[in-house]
Protein backbone atom coordinates (compact mmCIF):
# COMPACT_ATOMS: atom_id res chain seq x y z
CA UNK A 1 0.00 0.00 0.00
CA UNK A 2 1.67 3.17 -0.90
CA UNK A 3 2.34 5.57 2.01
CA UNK A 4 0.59 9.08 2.30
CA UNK A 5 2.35 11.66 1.52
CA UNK A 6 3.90 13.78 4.26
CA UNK A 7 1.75 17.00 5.16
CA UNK A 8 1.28 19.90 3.19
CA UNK A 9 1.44 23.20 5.17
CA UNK A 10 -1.60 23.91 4.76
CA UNK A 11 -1.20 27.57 6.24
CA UNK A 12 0.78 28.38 2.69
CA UNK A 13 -2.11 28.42 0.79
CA UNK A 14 -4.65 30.20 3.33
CA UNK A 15 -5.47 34.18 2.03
CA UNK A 16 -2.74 36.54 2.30
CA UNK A 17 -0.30 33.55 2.49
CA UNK A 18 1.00 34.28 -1.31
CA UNK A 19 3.88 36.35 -0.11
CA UNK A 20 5.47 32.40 0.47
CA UNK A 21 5.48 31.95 -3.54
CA UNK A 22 7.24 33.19 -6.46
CA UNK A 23 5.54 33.10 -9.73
CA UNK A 24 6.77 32.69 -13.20
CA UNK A 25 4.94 34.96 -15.05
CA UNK A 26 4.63 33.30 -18.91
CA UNK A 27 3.92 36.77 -20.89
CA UNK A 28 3.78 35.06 -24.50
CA UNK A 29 4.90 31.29 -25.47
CA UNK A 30 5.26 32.89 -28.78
CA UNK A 31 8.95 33.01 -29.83
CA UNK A 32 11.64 33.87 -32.32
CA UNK A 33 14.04 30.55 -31.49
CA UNK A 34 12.82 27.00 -32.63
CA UNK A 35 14.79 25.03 -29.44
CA UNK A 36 14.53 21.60 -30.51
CA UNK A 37 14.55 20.89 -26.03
CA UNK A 38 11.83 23.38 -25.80
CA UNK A 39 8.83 22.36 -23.76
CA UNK A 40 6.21 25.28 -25.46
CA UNK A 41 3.15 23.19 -27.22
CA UNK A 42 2.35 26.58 -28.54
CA UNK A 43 5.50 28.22 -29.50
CA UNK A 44 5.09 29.33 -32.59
CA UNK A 45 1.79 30.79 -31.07
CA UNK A 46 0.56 34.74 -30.78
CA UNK A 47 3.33 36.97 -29.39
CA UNK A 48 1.38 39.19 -28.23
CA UNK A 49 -1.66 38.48 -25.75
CA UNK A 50 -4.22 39.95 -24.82
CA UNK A 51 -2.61 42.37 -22.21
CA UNK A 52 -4.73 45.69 -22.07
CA UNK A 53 -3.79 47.50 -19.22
CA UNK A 54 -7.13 47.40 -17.41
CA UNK A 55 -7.20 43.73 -17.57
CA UNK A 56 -3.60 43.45 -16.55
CA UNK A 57 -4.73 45.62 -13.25
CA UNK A 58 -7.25 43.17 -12.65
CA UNK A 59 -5.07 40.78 -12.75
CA UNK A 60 -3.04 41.57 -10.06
CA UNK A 61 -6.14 42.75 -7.87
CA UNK A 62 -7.10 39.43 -8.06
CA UNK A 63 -3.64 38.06 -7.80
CA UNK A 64 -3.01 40.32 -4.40
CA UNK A 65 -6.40 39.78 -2.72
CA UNK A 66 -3.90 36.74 -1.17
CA UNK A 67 -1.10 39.46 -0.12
CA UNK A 68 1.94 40.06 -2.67
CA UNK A 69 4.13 37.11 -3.72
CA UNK A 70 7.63 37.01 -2.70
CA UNK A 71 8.82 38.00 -6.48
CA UNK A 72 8.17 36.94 -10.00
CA UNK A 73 10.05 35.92 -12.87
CA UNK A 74 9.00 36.84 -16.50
CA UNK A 75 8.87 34.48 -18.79
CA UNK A 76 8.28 33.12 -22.03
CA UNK A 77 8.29 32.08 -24.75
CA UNK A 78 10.41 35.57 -25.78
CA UNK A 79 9.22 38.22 -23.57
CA UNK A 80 11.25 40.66 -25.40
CA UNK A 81 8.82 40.04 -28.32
CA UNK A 82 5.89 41.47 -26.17
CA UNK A 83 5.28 45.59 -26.68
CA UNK A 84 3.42 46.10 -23.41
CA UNK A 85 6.91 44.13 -21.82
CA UNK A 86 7.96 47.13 -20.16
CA UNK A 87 4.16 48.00 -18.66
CA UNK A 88 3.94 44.96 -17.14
CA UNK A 89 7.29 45.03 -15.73
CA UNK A 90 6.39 48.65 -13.98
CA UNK A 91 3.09 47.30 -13.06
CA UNK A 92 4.82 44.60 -10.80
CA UNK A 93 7.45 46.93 -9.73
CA UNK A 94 5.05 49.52 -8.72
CA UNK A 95 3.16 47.05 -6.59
CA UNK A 96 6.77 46.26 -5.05
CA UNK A 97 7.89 42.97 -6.53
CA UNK A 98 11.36 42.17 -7.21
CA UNK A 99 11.31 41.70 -11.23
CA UNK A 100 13.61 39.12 -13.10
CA UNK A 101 13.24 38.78 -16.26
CA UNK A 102 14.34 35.43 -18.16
CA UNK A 103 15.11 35.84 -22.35
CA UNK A 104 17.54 34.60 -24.99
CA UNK A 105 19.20 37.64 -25.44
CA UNK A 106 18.55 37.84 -29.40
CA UNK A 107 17.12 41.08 -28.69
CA UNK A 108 19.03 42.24 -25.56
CA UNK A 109 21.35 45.52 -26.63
CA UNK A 110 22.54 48.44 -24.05
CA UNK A 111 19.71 50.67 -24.63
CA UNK A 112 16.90 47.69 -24.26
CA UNK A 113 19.22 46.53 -20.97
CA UNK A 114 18.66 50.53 -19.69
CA UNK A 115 15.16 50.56 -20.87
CA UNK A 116 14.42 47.30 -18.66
CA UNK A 117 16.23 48.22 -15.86
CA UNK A 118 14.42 51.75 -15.84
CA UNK A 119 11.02 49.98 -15.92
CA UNK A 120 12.15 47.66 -12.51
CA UNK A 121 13.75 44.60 -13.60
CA UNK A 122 16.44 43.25 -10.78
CA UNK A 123 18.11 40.81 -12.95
CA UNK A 124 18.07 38.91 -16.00
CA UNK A 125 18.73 34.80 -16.86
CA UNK A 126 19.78 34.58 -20.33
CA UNK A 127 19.44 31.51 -22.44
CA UNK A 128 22.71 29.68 -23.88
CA UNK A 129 23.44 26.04 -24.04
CA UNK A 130 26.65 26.25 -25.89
CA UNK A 131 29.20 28.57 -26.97
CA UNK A 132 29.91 26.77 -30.07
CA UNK A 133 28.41 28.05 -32.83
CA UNK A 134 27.47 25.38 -35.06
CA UNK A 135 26.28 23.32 -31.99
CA UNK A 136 23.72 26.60 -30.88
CA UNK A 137 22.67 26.53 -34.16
CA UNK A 138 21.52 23.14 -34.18
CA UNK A 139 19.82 23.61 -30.84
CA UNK A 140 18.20 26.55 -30.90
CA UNK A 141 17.00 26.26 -34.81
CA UNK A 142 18.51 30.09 -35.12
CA UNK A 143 21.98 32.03 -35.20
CA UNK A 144 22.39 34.65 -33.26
CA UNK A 145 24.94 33.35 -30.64
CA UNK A 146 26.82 36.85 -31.07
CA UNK A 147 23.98 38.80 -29.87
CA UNK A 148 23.41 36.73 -27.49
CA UNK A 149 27.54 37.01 -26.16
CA UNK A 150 26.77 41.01 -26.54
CA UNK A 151 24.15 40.74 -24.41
CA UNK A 152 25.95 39.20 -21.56
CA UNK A 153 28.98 41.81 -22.14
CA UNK A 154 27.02 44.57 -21.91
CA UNK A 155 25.05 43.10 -19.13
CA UNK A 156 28.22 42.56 -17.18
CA UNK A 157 28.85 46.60 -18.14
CA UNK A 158 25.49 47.56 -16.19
CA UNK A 159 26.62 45.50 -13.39
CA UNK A 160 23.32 43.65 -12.80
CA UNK A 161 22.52 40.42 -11.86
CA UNK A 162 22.48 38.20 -14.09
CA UNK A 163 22.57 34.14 -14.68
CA UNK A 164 22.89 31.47 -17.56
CA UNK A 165 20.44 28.73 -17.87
CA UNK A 166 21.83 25.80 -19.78
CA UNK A 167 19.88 22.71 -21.12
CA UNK A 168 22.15 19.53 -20.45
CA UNK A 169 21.26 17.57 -23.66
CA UNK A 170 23.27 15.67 -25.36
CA UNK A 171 24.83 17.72 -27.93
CA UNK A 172 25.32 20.38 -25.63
CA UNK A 173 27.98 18.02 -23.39
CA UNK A 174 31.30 18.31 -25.36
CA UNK A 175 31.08 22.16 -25.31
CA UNK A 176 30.29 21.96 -21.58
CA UNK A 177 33.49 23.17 -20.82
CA UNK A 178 33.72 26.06 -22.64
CA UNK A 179 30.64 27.53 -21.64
CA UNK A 180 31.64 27.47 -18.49
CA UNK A 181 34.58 29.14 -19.19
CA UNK A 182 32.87 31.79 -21.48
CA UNK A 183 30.41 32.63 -18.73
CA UNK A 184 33.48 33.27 -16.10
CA UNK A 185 34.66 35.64 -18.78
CA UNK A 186 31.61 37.28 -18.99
CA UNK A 187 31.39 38.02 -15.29
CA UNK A 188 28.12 35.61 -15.21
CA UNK A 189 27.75 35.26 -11.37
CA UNK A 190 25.58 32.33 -11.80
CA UNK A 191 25.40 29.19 -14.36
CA UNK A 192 21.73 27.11 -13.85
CA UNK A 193 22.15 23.55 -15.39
CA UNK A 194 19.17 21.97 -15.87
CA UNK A 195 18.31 18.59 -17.14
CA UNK A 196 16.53 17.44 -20.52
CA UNK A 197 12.89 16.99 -19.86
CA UNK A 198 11.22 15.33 -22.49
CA UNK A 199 7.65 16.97 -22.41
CA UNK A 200 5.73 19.01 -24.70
CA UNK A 201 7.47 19.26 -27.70
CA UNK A 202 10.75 18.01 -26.45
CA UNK A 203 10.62 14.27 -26.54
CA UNK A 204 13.75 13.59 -29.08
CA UNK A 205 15.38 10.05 -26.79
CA UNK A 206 18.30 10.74 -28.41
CA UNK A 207 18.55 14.69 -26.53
CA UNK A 208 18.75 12.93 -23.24
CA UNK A 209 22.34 12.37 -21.26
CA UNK A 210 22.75 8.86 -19.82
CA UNK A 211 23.46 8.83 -16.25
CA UNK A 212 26.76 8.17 -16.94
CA UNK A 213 26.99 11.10 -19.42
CA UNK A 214 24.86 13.32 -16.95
CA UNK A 215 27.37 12.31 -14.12
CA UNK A 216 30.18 13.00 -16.19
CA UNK A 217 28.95 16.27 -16.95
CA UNK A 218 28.04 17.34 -13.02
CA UNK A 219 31.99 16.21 -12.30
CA UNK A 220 33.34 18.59 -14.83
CA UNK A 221 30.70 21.41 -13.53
CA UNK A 222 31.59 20.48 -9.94
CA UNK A 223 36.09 21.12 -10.63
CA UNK A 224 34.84 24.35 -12.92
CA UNK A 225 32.82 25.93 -9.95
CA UNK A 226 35.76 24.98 -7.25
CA UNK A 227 38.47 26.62 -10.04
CA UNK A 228 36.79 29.77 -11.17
CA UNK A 229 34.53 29.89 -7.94
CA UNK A 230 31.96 30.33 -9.80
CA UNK A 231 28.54 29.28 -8.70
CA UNK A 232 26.94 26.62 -10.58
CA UNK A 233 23.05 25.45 -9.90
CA UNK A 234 21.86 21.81 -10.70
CA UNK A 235 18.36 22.86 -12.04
CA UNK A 236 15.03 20.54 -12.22
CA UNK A 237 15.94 18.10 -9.10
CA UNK A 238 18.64 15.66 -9.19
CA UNK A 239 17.49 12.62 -6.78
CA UNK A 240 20.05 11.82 -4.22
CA UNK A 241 18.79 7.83 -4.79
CA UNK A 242 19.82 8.51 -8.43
CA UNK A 243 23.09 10.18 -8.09
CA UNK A 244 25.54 10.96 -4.94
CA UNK A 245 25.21 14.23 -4.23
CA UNK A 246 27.81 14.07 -1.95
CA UNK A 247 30.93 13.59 -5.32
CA UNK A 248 29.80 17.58 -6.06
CA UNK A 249 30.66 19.75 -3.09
CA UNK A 250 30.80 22.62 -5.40
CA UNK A 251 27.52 22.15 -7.05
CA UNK A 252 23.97 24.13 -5.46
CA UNK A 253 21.35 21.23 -5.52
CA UNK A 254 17.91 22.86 -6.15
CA UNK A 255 14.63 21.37 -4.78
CA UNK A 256 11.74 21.83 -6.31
CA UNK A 257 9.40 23.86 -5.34
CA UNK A 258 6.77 23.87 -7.85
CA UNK A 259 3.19 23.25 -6.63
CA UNK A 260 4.22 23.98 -2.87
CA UNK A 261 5.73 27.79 -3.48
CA UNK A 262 6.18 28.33 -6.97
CA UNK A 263 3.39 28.22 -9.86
CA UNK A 264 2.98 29.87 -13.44
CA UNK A 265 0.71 32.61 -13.88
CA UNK A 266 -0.64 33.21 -17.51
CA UNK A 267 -1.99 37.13 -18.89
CA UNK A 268 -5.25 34.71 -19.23
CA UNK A 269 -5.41 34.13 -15.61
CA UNK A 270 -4.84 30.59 -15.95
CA UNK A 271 -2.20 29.30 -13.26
CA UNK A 272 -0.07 26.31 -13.15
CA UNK A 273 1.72 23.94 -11.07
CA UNK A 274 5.09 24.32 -13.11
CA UNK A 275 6.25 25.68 -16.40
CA UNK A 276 6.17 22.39 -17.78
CA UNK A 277 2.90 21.45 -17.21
CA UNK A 278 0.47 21.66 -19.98
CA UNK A 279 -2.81 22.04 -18.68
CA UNK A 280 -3.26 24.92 -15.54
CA UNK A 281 -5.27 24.07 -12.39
CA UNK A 282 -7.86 27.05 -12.71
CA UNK A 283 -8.03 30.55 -13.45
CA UNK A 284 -7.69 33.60 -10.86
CA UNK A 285 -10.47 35.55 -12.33
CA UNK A 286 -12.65 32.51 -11.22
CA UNK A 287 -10.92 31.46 -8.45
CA UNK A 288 -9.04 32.82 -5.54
CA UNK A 289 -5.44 31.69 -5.48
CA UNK A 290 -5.83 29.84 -2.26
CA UNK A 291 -8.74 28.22 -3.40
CA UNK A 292 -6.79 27.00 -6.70
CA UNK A 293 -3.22 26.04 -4.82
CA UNK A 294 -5.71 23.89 -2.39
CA UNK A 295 -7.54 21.76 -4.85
CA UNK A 296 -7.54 18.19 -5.31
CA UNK A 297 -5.88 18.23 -8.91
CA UNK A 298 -2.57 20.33 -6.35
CA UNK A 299 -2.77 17.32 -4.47
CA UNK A 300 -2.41 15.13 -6.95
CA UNK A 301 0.59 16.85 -8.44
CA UNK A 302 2.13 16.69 -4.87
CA UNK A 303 1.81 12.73 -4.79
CA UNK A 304 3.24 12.05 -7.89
CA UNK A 305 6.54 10.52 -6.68
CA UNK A 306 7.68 7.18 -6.24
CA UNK A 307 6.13 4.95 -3.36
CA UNK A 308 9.09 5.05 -1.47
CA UNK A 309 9.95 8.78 -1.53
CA UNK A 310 8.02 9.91 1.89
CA UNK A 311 10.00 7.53 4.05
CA UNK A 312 13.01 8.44 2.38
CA UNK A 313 15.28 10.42 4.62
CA UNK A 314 15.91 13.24 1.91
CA UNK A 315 12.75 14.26 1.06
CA UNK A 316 13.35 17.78 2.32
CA UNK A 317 16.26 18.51 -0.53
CA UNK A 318 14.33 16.65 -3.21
CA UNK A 319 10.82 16.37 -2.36
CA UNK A 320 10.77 13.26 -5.05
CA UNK A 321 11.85 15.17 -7.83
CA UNK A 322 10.61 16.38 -11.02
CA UNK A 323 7.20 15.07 -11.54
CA UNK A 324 7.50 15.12 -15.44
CA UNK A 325 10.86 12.99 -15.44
CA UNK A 326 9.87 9.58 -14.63
């Protein structure tokens, strides 16, 4: 018989309890890359949604009726695509949120960097899986890796923060390396690694590492971050029954947190447990938010782990990992 899961805190999900979260805030799913790892069912989609300002304002009435969230992330899709970008970004700031904004950088010069920053974005998580040319070319369906280098030199010039989020499939390890090394050059305080996840539109087998290549890769990651003291994020949860944590001193294990305190929030009002989930629990301008995070459909994203997980003695650092890689 499968043991219950341990409890939720229930108190995280009561009203005015939203200032526990961080939401992702998925502005388009339109973009102007063609990733072949990409997740988006819909990304060749409309860039622009509907986004009148009056809506947007209801929006985050309803979305602060449960007290302000801890922060939000913009995300895409391209965000950069979206003309009301900068609106948006101001009406979050105004309501005090700290603003990040996550992008590939195709479009990402100095005076769009000053524009953004003007408007209230805190920092900035640029896309780049490799620093070889040919190799981003055949990831991301699109050149541009130039732009994209610009873009983290002249973000290093404004001195904000700003991170790299890196897709470890297989075409990306032999350049490993060297994107590592370019982001150190670039003054990238912070490298996210995350693994394949074969959802959506991403579901090419031969993308995904082996554990021996992905453990390969996390040793080389691990000597790069002790050598350049850089620091370097294992994204989308690595299980410790899977691999030994304890070979990568250097490396920041991340939990995840999505469907406990951090969901997706769409200009629609439609939320979600996780940005790779492809169907949303409910709307806000139905629903409350605590009425939404609280449903049974939550739940069931919550149990979704192995049998064994909740006895497991490290359920607090991996909370049985991603529910979409099983």
């Amino acid at each position: 018989m499968q043991s219950a899961p341990p409890p939720i805190n229930n108190a995280l999900f009561l009203p005015g309890a939203l200032n526990q979260s961080w939401l992702l805030f998925e502005i388009t799913r339109g973009c102007n890359r063609s990733c072949v790892y990409c997740y988006n069912p819909d990304r060749q989609g409309p860039r622009a949604p509907d986004l009148s300002a009056s809506r947007f304002e209801s929006l985050l009435d309803r979305l602060f009726d449960n007290g302000p969230p801890r922060g939000v992330t913009i995300i895409g899709g391209e965000p950069l695509l979206v003309p009301q970008l900068d609106d948006v970004i101001r009406g979050f700031a105004r309501r005090g949120l700290k603003v990040g904004l996550s992008t590939n950088g195709l479009l990402l010069d100095r005076a769009r960097i000053e524009a953004l920053l003007k408007a209230g974005v805190g920092g900035f998580e640029v896309s780049l899986d490799s620093s070889n040319p040919a190799t981003h070319g055949v990831l991301t369906g699109a050149g541009g890796i130039e732009q994209v280098r610009e873009a983290l030199a002249a973000l290093a010039l404004a001195e904000v923060p700003v991170s790299v989020g890196a897709v470890l499939t297989r075409p990306a390890l032999a350049g490993l390396d060297d994107l590592l090394r370019l982001c150190f050059a670039l003054s990238v305080g912070r490298i996210v690694l995350a693994q394949f996840a074969p959802v959506g539109q991403a579901r090419a087998a031969e993308l995904c590492p082996s554990p021996k290549e992905l453990a390969t890769a996390l040793e080389l990651a691990n000597q790069r971050s002790a050598d350049l003291g850089m620091q370097v994020c294992i994204g989308l949860p690595v299980e410790p029954c899977r691999l030994d944590r304890d070979r990568f001193a250097h490396l920041v294990f991340e939990a995840c947190r999505c469907g406990i305190d951090k969901w997706v929030l769409e200009p629609n009002g439609n939320v979600r447990t996780c940005e790779l989930a492809e169907t949303s629990v409910g709307n806000l301008f139905e629903t409350p938010f605590g009425e939404l995070v609280s449903s049974e459909t939550v739940e069931q994203f919550r149990r979704n782990h192995r049998t064994e997980c909740t006895t497991c003695p490290d359920w607090d650092v991996c909370g049985g990992g991603c529910r979409f890689l099983r």
